[in-house]
Protein backbone atom coordinates (compact mmCIF):
# COMPACT_ATOMS: atom_id res chain seq x y z
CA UNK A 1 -7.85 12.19 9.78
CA UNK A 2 -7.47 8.51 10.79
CA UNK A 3 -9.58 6.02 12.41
CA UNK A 4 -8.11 3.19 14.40
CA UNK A 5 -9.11 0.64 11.66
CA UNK A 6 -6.80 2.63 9.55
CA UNK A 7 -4.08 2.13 12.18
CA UNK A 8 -4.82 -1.51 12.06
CA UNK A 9 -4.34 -1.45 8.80
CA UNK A 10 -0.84 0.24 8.86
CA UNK A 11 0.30 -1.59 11.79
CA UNK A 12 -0.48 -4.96 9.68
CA UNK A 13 0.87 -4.10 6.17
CA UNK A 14 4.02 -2.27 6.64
CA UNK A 15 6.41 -4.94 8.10
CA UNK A 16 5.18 -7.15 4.62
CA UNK A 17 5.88 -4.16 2.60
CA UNK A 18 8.97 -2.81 4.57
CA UNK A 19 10.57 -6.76 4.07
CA UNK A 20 9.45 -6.89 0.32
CA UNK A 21 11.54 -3.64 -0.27
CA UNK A 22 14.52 -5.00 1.67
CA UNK A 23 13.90 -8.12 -0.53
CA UNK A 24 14.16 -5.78 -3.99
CA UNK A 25 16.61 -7.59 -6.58
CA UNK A 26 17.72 -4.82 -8.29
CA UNK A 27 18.59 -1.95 -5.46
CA UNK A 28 18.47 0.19 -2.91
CA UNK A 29 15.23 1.22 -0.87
CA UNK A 30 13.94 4.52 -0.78
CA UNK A 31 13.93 5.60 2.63
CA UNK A 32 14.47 9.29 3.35
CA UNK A 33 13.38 9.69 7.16
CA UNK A 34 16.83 8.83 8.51
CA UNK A 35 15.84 9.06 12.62
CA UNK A 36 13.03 6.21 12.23
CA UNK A 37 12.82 2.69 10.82
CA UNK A 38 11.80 1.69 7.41
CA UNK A 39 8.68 0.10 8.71
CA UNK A 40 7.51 2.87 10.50
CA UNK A 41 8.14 5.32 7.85
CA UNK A 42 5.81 3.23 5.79
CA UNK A 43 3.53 3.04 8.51
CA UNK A 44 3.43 6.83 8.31
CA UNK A 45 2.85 6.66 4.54
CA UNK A 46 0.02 4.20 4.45
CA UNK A 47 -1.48 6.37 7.42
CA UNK A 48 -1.34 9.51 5.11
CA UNK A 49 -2.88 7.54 2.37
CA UNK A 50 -6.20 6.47 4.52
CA UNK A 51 -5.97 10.19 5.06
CA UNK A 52 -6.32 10.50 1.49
CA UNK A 53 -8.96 7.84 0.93
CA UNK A 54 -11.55 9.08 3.42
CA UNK A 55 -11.44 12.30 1.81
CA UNK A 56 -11.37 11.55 -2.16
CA UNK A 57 -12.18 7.61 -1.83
CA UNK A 58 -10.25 4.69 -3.31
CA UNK A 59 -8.10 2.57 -0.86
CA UNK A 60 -4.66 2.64 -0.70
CA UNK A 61 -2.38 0.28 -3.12
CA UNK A 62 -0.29 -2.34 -1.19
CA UNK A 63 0.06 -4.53 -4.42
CA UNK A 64 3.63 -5.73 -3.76
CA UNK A 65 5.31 -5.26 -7.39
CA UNK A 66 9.21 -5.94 -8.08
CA UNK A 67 9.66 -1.71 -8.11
CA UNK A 68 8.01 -1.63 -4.92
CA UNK A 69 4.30 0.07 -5.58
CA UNK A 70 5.35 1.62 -9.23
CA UNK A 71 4.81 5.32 -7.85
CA UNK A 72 1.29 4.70 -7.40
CA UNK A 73 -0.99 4.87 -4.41
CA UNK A 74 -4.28 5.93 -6.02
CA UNK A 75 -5.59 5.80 -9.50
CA UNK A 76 -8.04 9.42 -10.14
CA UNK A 77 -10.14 10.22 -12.57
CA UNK A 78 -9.97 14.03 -13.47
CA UNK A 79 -12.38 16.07 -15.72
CA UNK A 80 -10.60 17.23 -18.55
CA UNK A 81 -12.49 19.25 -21.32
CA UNK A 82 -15.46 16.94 -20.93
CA UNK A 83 -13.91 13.63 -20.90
CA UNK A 84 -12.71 11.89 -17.75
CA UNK A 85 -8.99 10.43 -17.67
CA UNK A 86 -7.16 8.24 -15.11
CA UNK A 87 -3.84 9.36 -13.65
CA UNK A 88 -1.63 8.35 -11.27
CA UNK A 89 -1.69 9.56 -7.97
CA UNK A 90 1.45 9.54 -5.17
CA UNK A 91 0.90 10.73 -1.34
CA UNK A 92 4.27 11.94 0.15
CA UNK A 93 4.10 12.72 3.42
CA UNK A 94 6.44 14.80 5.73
CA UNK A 95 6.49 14.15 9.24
CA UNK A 96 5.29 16.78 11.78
CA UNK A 97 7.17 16.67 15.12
CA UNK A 98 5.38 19.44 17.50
CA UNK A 99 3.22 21.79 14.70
CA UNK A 100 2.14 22.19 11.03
CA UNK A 101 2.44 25.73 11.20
CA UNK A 102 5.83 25.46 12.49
CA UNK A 103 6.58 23.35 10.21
CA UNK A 104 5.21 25.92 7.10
CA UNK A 105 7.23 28.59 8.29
CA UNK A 106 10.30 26.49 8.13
CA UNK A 107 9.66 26.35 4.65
CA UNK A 108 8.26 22.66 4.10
CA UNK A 109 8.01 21.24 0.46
CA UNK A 110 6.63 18.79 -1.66
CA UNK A 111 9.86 16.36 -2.59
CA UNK A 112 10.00 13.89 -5.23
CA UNK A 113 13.08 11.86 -6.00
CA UNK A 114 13.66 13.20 -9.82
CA UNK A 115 14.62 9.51 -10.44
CA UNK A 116 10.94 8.63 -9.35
CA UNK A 117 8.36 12.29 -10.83
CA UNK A 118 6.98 11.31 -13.80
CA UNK A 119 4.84 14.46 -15.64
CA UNK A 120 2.02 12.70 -15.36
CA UNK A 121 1.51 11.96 -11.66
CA UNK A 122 -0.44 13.64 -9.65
CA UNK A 123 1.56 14.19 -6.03
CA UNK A 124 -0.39 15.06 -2.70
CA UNK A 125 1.58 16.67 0.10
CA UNK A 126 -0.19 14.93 3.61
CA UNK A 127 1.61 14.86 7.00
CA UNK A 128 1.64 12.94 9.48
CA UNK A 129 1.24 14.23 13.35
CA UNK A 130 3.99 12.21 15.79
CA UNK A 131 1.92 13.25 18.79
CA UNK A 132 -1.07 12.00 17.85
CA UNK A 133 -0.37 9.41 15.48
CA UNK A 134 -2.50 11.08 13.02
CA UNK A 135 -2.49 12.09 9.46
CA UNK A 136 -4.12 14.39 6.76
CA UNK A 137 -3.79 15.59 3.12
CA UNK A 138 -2.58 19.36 2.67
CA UNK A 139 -2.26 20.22 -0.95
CA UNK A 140 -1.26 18.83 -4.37
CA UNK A 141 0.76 19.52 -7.61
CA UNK A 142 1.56 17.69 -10.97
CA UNK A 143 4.67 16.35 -11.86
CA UNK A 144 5.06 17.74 -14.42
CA UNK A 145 4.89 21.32 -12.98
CA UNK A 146 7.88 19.87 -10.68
CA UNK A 147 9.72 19.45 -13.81
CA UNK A 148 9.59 22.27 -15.26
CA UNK A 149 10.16 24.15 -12.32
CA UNK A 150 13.29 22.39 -12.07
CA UNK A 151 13.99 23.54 -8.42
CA UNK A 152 16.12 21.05 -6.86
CA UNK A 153 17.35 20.15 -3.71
CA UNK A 154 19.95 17.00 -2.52
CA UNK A 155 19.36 16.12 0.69
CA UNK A 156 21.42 14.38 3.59
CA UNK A 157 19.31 11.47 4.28
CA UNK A 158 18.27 10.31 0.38
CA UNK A 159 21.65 9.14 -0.45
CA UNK A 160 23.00 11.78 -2.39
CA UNK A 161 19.81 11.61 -4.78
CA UNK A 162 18.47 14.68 -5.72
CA UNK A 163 14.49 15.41 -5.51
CA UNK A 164 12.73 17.68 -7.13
CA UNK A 165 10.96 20.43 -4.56
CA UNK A 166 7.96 22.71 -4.52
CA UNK A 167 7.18 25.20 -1.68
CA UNK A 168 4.33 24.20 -0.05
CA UNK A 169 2.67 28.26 -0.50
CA UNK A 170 2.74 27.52 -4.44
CA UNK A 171 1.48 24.14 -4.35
CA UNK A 172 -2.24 24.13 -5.08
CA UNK A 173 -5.30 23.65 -3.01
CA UNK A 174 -6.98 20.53 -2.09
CA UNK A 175 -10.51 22.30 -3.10
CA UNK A 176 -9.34 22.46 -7.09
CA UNK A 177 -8.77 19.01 -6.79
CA UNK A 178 -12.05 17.97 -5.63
CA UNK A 179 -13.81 20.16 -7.94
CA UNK A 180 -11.79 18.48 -10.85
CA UNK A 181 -12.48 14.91 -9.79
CA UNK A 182 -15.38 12.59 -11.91
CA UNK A 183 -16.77 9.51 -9.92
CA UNK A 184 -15.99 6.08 -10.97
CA UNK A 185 -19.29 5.68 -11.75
CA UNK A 186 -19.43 8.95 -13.66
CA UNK A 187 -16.65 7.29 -15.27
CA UNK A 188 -18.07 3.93 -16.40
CA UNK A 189 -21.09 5.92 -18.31
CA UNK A 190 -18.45 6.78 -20.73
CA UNK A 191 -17.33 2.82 -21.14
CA UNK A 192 -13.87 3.34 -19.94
CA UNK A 193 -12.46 0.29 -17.61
């Protein structure tokens, strides 16, 4: 959930980053909500992201790079075998009009523009609550299991782009995730920067 210093936040960093993506040399922006404005879609996203950060830590990346924020929003650090590695980590988040659990029966997904999934991102599914103009993380996947999965989907409002999908029943739990993660300071006993 979200305070109201995380709507401050929001409110104050996505018309900078919504006019730095209309700004991009070398294309078009990647806006899939169709029925709202760029800004507020990345209002939504940066709200999803504080989500994100109160529960795992880290704040969220509004480092304005020429390719927008490079398909990172978090760096993690993950126990694997016994030695901690950094990987990327996106939150997308999917808009939820009246309920969540509406919205899971419909059959809501994880989507990743296949031009965008790289194997080695970690992507969090969080949505954001219209009537409350609130936000939280759900569950989580690699990219690289999007990959191979290979389920694809082309939807009206991405332009024609196609996305890779994952049902949100065999994405995995927020609680393996958590139980994976090594603190930065953890980390920094092992001399990595």
């Amino acid at each position: 959930m979200v305070t109201e210093e995380d709507r401050r936040f929001a409110r104050e960093y996505a018309p900078k980053i919504a006019e730095h993506m209309r700004n991009r040399p070398y294309g078009a922006v990647n806006h899939m909500a169709t029925e709202i404005s760029l800004e507020e879609a990345i209002r939504r996203g940066l709200l999803t992201e504080c989500a994100y950060a109160h529960m795992f830590g880290g704040e969220p990346c509004v480092e304005l790079l020429p390719n927008g924020d490079g398909g990172r929003d978090f760096w993690i650090y993950l126990r694997v075998g016994f030695i901690p590695w950094r990987f990327k980590l996106n939150v997308k988040t999917k808009s939820v009009q009246v309920s969540l659990a509406g919205l899971i029966r419909s059959g809501t997904h994880l989507r990743v523009p296949i031009t965008e999934c790289e194997a080695r991102t970690i992507y969090v599914l969080g949505a954001y609550h219209e009537r409350t103009d609130d936000a939280e993380i759900l569950k989580w996947d690699w990219g690289r299991t999007l990959i191979d999965g290979d389920e694809r989907m082309t939807f009206e409002n991405s332009k024609g782009g196609e996305s890779y999908v994952r049902k949100y029943e065999e994405l995995r739990e927020l609680s393996e995730l958590k139980n994976r993660v090594v603190s930065l300071r953890h980390f920094k006993l092992f001399g990595k920067k």
